[in-house]
PDB file of N, CA and C in Angstrom:
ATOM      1  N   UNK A   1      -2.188  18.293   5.728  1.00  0.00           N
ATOM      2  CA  UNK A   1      -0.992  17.657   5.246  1.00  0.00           C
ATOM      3  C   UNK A   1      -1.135  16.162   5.525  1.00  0.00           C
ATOM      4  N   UNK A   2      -0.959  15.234   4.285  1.00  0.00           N
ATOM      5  CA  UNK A   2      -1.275  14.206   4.629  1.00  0.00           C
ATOM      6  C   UNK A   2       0.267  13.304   5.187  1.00  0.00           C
ATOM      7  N   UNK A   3      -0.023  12.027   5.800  1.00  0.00           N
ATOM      8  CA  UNK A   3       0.964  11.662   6.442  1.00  0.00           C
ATOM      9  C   UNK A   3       0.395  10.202   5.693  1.00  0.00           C
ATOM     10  N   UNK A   4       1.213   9.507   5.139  1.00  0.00           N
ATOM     11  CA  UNK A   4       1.342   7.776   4.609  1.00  0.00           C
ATOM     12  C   UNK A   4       2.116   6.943   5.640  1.00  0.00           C
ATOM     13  N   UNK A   5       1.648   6.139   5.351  1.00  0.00           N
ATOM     14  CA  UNK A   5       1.892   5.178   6.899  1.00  0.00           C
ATOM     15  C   UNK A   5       1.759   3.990   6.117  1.00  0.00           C
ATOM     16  N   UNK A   6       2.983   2.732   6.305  1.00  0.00           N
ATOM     17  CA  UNK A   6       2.854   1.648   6.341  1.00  0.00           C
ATOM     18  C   UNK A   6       3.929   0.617   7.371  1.00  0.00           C
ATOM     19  N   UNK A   7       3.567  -0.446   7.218  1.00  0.00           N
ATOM     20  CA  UNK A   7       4.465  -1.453   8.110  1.00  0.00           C
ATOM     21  C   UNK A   7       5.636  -1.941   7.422  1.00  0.00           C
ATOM     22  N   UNK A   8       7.043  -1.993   7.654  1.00  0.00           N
ATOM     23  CA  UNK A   8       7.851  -2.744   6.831  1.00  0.00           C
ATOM     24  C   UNK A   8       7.620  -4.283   7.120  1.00  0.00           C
ATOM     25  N   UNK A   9       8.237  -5.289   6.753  1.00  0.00           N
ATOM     26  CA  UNK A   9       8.560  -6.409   6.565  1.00  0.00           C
ATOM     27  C   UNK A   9       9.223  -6.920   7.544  1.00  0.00           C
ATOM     28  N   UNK A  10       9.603  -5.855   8.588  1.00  0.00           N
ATOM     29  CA  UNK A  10      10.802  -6.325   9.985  1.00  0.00           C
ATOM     30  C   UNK A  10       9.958  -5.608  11.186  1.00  0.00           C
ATOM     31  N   UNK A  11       8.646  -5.198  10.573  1.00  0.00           N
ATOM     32  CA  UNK A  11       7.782  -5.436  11.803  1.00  0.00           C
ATOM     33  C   UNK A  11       7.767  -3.472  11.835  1.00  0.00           C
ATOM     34  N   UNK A  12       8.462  -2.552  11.705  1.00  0.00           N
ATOM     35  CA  UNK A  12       8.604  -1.096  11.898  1.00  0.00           C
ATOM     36  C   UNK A  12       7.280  -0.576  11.030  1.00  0.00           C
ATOM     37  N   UNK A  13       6.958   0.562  11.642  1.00  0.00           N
ATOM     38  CA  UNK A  13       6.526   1.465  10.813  1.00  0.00           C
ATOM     39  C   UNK A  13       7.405   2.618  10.524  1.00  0.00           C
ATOM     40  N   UNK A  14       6.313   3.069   9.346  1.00  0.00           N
ATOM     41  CA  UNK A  14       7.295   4.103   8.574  1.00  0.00           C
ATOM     42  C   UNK A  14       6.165   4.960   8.348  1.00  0.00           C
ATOM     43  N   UNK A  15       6.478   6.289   8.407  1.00  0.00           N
ATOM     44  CA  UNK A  15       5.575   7.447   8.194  1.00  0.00           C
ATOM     45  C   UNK A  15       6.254   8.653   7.466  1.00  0.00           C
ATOM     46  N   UNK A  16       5.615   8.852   6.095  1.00  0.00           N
ATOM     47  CA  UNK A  16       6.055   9.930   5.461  1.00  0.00           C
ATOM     48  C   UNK A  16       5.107  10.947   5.062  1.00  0.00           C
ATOM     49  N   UNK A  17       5.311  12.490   4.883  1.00  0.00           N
ATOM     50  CA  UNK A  17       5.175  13.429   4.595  1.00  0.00           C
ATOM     51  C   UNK A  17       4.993  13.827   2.905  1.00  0.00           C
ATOM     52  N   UNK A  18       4.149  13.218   2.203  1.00  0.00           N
ATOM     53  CA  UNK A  18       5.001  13.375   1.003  1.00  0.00           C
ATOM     54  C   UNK A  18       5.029  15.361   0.624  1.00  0.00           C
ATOM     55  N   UNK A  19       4.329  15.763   1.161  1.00  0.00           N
ATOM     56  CA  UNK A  19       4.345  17.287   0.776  1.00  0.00           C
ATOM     57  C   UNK A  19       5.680  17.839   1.225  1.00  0.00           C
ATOM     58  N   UNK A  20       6.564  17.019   2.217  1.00  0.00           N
ATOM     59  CA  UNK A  20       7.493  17.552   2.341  1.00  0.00           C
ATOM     60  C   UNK A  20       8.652  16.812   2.301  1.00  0.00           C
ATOM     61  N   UNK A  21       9.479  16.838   0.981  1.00  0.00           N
ATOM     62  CA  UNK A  21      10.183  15.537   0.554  1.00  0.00           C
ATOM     63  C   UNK A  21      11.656  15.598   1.749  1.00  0.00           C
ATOM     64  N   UNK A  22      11.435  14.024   2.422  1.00  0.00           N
ATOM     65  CA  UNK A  22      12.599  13.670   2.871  1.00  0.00           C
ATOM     66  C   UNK A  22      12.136  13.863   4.534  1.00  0.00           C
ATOM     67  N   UNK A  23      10.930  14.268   5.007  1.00  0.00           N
ATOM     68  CA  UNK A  23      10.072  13.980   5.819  1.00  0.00           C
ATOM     69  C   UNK A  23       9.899  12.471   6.411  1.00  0.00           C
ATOM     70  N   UNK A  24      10.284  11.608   6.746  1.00  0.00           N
ATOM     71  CA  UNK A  24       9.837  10.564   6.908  1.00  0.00           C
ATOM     72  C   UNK A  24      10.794  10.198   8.278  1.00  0.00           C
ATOM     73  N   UNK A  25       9.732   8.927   8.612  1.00  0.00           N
ATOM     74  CA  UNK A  25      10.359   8.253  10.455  1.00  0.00           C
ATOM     75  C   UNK A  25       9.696   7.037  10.613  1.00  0.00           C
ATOM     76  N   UNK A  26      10.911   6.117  11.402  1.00  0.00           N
ATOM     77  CA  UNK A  26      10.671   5.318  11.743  1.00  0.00           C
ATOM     78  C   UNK A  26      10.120   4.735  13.197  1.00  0.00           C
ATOM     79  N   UNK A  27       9.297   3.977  13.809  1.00  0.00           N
ATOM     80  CA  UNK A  27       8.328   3.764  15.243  1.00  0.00           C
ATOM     81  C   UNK A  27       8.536   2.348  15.120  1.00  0.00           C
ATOM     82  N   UNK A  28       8.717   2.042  16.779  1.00  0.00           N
ATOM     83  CA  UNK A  28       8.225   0.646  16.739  1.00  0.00           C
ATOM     84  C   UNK A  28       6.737  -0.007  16.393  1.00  0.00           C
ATOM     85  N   UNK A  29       5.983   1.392  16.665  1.00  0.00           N
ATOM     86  CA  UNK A  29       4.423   1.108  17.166  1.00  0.00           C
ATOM     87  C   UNK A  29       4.381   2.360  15.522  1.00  0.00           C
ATOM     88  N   UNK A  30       2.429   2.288  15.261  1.00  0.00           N
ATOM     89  CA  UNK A  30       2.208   3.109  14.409  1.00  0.00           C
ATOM     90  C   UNK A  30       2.200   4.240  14.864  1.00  0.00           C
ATOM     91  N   UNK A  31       1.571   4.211  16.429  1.00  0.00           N
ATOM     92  CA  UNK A  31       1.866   6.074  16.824  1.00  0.00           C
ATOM     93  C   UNK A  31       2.797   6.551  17.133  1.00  0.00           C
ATOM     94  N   UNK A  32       3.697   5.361  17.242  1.00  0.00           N
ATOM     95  CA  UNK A  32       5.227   6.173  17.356  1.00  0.00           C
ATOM     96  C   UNK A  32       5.723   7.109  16.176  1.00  0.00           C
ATOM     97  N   UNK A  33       5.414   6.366  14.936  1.00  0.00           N
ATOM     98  CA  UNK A  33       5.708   6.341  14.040  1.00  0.00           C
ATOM     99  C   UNK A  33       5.409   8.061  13.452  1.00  0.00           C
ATOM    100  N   UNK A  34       3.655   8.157  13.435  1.00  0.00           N
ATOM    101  CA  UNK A  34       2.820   9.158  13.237  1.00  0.00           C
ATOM    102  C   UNK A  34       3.549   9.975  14.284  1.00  0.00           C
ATOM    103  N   UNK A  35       3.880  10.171  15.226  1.00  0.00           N
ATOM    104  CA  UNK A  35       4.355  11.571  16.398  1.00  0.00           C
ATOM    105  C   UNK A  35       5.646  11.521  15.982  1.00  0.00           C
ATOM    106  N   UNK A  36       6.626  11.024  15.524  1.00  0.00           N
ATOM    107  CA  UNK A  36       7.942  11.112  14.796  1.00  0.00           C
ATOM    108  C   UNK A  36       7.840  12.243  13.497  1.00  0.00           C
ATOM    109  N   UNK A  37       6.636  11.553  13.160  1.00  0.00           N
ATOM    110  CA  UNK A  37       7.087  12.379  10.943  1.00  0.00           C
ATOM    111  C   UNK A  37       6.533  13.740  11.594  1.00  0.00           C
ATOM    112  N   UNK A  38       5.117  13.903  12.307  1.00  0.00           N
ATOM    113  CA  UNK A  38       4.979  14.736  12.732  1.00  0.00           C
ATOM    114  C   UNK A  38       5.613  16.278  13.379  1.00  0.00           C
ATOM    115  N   UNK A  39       5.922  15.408  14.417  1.00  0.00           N
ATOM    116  CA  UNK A  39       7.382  16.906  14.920  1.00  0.00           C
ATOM    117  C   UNK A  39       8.608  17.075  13.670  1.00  0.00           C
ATOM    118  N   UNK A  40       8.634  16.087  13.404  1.00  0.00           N
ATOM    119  CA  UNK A  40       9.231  16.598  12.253  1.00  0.00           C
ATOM    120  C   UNK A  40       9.314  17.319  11.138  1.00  0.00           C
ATOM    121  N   UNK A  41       8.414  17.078  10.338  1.00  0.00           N
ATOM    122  CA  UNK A  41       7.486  18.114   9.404  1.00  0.00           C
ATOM    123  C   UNK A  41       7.153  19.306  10.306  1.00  0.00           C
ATOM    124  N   UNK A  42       6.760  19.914  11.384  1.00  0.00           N
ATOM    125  CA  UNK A  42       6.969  21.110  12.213  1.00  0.00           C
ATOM    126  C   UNK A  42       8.068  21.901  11.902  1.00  0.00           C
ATOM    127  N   UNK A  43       9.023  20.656  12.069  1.00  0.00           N
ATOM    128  CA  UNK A  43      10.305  21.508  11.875  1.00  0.00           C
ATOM    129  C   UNK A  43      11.322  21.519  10.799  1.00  0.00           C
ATOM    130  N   UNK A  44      10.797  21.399   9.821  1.00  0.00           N
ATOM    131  CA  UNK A  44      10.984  21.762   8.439  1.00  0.00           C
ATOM    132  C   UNK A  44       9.909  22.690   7.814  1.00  0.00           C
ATOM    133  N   UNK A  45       9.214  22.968   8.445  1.00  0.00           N
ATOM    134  CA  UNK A  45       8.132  23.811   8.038  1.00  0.00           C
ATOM    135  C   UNK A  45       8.468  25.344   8.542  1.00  0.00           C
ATOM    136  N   UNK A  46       8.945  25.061  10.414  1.00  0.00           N
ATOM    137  CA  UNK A  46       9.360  26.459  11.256  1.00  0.00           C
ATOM    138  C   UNK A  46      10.889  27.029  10.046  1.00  0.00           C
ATOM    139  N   UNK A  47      11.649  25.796   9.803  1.00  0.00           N
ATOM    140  CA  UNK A  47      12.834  26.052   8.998  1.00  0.00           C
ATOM    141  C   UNK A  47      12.936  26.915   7.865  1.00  0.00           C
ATOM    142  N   UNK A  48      11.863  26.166   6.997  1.00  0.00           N
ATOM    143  CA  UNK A  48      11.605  26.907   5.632  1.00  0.00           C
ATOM    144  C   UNK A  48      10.925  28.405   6.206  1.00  0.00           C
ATOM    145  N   UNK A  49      10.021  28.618   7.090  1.00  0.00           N
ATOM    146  CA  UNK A  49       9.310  30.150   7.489  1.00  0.00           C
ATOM    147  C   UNK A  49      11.045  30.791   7.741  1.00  0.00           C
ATOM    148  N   UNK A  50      11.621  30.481   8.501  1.00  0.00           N
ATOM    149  CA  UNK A  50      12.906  31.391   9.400  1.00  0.00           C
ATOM    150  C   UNK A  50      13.705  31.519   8.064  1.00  0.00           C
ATOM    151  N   UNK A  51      13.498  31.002   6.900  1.00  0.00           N
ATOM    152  CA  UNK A  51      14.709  31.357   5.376  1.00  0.00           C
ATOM    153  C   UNK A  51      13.466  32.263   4.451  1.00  0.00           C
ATOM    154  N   UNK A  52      12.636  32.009   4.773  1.00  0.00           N
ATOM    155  CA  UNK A  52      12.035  32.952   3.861  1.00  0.00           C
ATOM    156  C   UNK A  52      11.736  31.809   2.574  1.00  0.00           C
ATOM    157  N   UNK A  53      11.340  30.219   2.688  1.00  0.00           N
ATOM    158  CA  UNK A  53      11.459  29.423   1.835  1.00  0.00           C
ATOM    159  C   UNK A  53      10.009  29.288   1.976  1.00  0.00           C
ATOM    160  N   UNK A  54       9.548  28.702   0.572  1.00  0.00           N
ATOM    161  CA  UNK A  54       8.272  28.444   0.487  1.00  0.00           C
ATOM    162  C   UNK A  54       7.532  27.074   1.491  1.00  0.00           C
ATOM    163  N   UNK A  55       6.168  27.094   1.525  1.00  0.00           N
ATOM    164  CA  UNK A  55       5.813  25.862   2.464  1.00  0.00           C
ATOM    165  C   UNK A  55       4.617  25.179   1.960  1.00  0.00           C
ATOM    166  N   UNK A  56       4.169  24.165   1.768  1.00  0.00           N
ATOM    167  CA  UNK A  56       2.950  23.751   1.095  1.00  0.00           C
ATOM    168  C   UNK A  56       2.048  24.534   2.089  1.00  0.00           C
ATOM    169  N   UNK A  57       0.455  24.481   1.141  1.00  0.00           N
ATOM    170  CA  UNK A  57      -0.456  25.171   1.562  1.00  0.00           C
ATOM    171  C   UNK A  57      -0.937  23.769   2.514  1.00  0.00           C
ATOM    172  N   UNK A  58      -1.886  24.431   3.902  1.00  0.00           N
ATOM    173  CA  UNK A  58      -2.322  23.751   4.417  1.00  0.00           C
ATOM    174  C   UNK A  58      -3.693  23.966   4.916  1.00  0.00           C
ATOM    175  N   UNK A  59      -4.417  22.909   4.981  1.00  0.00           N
ATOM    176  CA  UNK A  59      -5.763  23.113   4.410  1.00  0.00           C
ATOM    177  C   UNK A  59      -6.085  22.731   6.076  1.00  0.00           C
ATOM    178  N   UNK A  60      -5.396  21.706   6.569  1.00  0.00           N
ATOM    179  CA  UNK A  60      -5.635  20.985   7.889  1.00  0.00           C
ATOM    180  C   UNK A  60      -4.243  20.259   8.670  1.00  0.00           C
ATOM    181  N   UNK A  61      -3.749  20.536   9.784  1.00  0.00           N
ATOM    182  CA  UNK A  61      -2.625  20.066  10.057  1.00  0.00           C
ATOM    183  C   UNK A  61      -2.239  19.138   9.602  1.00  0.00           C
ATOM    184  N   UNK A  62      -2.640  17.614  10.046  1.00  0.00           N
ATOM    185  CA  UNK A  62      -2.253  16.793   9.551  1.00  0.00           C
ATOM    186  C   UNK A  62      -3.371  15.433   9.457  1.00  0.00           C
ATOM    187  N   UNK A  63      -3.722  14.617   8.394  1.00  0.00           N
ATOM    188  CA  UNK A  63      -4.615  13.880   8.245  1.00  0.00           C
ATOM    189  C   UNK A  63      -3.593  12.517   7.925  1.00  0.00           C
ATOM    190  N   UNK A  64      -3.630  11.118   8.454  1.00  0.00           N
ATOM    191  CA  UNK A  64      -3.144  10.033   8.710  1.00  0.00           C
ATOM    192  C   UNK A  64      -4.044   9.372   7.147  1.00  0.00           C
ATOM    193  N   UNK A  65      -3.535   8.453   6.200  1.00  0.00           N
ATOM    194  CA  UNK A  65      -4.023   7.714   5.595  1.00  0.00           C
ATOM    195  C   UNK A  65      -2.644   6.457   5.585  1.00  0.00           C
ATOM    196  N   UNK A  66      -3.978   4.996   5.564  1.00  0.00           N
ATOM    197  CA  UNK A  66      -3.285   3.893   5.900  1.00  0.00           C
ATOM    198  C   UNK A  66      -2.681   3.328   4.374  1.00  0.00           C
TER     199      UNK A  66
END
């Protein structure tokens, strides 16, 4: 699952999920950023398993592109 990562303009990072829309977090630092979307996407993932909702396929937990 890939994770997109960039810097805003006020200095934050931002890290989104796009496989899982509405996934996204804000860090002061980039690894803040990356361990935010992270646990997060976990738990929209544990969410969708406990409803019986579908989940993207995953090939590899999670891979960071800048």
């Amino acid at each position: 699952m890939n994770i997109e990562i960039e810097r805003e303009s006020d200095g934050r990072w931002i890290a989104e999920v796009p496989d899982l829309p509405g996934v996204m977090a804000y860090g002061r630092t980039r690894k803040q950023a990356i361990a935010k979307a992270e646990s997060l996407a976990l738990r929209v993932i544990a969410d969708r398993l406990d409803h019986g909702e579908a989940v993207p396929e995953l090939h590899e937990l999670f891979a960071v592109s800048a």
